[in-house]
N, C-alpha and C. Protein backbone atom coordinates (compact mmCIF):
# COMPACT_ATOMS: atom_id res chain seq x y z
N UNK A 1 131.25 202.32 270.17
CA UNK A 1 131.83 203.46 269.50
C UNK A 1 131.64 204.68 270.39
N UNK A 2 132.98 205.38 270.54
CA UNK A 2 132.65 206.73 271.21
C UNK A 2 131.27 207.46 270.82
N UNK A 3 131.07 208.68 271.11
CA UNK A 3 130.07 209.69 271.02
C UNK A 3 131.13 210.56 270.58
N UNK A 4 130.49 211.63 269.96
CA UNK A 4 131.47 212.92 268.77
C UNK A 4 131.60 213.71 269.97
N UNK A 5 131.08 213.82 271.36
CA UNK A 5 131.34 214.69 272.34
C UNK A 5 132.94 214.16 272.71
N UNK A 6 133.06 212.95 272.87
CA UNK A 6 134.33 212.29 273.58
C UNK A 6 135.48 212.34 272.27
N UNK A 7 135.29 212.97 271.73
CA UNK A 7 136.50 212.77 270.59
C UNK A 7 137.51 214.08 271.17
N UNK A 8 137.32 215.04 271.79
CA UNK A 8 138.24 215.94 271.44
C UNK A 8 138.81 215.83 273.34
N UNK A 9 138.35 214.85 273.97
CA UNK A 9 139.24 214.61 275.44
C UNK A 9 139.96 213.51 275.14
N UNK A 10 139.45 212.80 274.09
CA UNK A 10 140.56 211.85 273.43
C UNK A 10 141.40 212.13 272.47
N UNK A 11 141.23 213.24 271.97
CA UNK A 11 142.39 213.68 270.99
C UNK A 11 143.62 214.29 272.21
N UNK A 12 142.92 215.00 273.19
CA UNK A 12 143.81 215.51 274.48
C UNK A 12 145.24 214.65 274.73
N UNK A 13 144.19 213.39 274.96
CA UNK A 13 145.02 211.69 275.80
C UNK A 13 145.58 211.79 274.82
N UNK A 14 145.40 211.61 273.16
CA UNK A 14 146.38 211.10 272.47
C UNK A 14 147.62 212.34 272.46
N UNK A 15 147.25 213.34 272.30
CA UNK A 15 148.60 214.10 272.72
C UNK A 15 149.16 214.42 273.53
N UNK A 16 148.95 213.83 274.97
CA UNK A 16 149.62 214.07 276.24
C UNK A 16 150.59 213.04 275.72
N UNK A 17 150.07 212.02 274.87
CA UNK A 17 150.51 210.41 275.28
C UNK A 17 151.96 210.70 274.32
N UNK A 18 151.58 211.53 272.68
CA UNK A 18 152.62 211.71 271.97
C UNK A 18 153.55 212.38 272.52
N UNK A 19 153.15 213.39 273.21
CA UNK A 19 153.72 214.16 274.07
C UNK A 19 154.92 213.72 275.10
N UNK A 20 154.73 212.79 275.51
CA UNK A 20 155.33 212.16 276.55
C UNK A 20 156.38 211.04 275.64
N UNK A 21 156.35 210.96 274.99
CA UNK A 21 156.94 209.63 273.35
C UNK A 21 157.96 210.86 273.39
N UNK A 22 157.74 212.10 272.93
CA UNK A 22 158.77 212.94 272.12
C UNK A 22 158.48 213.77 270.94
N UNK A 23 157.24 213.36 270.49
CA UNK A 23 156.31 213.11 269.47
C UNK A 23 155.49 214.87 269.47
N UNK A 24 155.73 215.83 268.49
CA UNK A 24 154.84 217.38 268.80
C UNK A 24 153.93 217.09 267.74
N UNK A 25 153.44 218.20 267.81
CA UNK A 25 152.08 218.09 266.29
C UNK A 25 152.67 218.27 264.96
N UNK A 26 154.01 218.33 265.26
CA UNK A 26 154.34 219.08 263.41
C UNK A 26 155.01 218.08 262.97
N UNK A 27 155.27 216.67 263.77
CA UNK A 27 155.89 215.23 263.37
C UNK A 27 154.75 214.69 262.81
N UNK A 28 153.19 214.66 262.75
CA UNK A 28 152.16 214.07 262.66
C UNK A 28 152.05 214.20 261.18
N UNK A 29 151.54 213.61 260.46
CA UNK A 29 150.93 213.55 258.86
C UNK A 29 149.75 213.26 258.57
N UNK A 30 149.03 213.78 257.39
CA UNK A 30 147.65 213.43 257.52
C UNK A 30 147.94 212.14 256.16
N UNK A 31 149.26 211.98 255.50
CA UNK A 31 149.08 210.82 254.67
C UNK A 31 149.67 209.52 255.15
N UNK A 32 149.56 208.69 254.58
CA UNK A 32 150.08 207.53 254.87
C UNK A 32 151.60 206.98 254.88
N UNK A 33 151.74 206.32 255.70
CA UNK A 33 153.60 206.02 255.36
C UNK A 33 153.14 205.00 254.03
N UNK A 34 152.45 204.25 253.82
CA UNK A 34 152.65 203.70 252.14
C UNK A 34 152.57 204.41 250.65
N UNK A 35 151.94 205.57 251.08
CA UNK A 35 151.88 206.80 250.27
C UNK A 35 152.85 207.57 249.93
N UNK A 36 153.14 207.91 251.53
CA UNK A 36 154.77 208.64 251.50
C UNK A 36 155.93 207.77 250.76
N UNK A 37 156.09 206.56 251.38
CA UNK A 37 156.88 205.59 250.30
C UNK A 37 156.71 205.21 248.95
N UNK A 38 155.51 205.38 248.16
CA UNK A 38 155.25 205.40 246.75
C UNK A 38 155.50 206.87 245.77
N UNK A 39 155.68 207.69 246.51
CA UNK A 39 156.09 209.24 246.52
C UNK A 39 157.63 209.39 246.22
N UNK A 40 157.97 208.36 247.20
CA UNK A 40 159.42 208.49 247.24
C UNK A 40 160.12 208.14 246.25
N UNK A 41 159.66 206.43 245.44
CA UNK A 41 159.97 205.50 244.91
C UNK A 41 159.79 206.40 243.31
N UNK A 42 158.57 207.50 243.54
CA UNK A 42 158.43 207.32 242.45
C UNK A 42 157.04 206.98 241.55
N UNK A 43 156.66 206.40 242.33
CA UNK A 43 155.47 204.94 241.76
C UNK A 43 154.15 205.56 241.82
């Protein structure tokens, strides 16, 4: 398991990486796509 020091040069990587996809921070969600789809439905 990482160390809580290495989390925020890996949050970096993960957004160079989205970054490079197409992907900005305001596409990101903090809920779930099965959530979002039970939302939708209704349910």
């Amino acid at each position: 398991m990482a160390e809580a020091d290495d989390v925020p040069a890996a949050l970096d990587s993960l957004r160079a990486v989205f970054a490079d996809l197409g992907i900005d921070e305001h596409d990101a969600v903090e809920e779930s796509y099965t959530d979002m789809v039970a939302y939708k439905r209704g349910v």
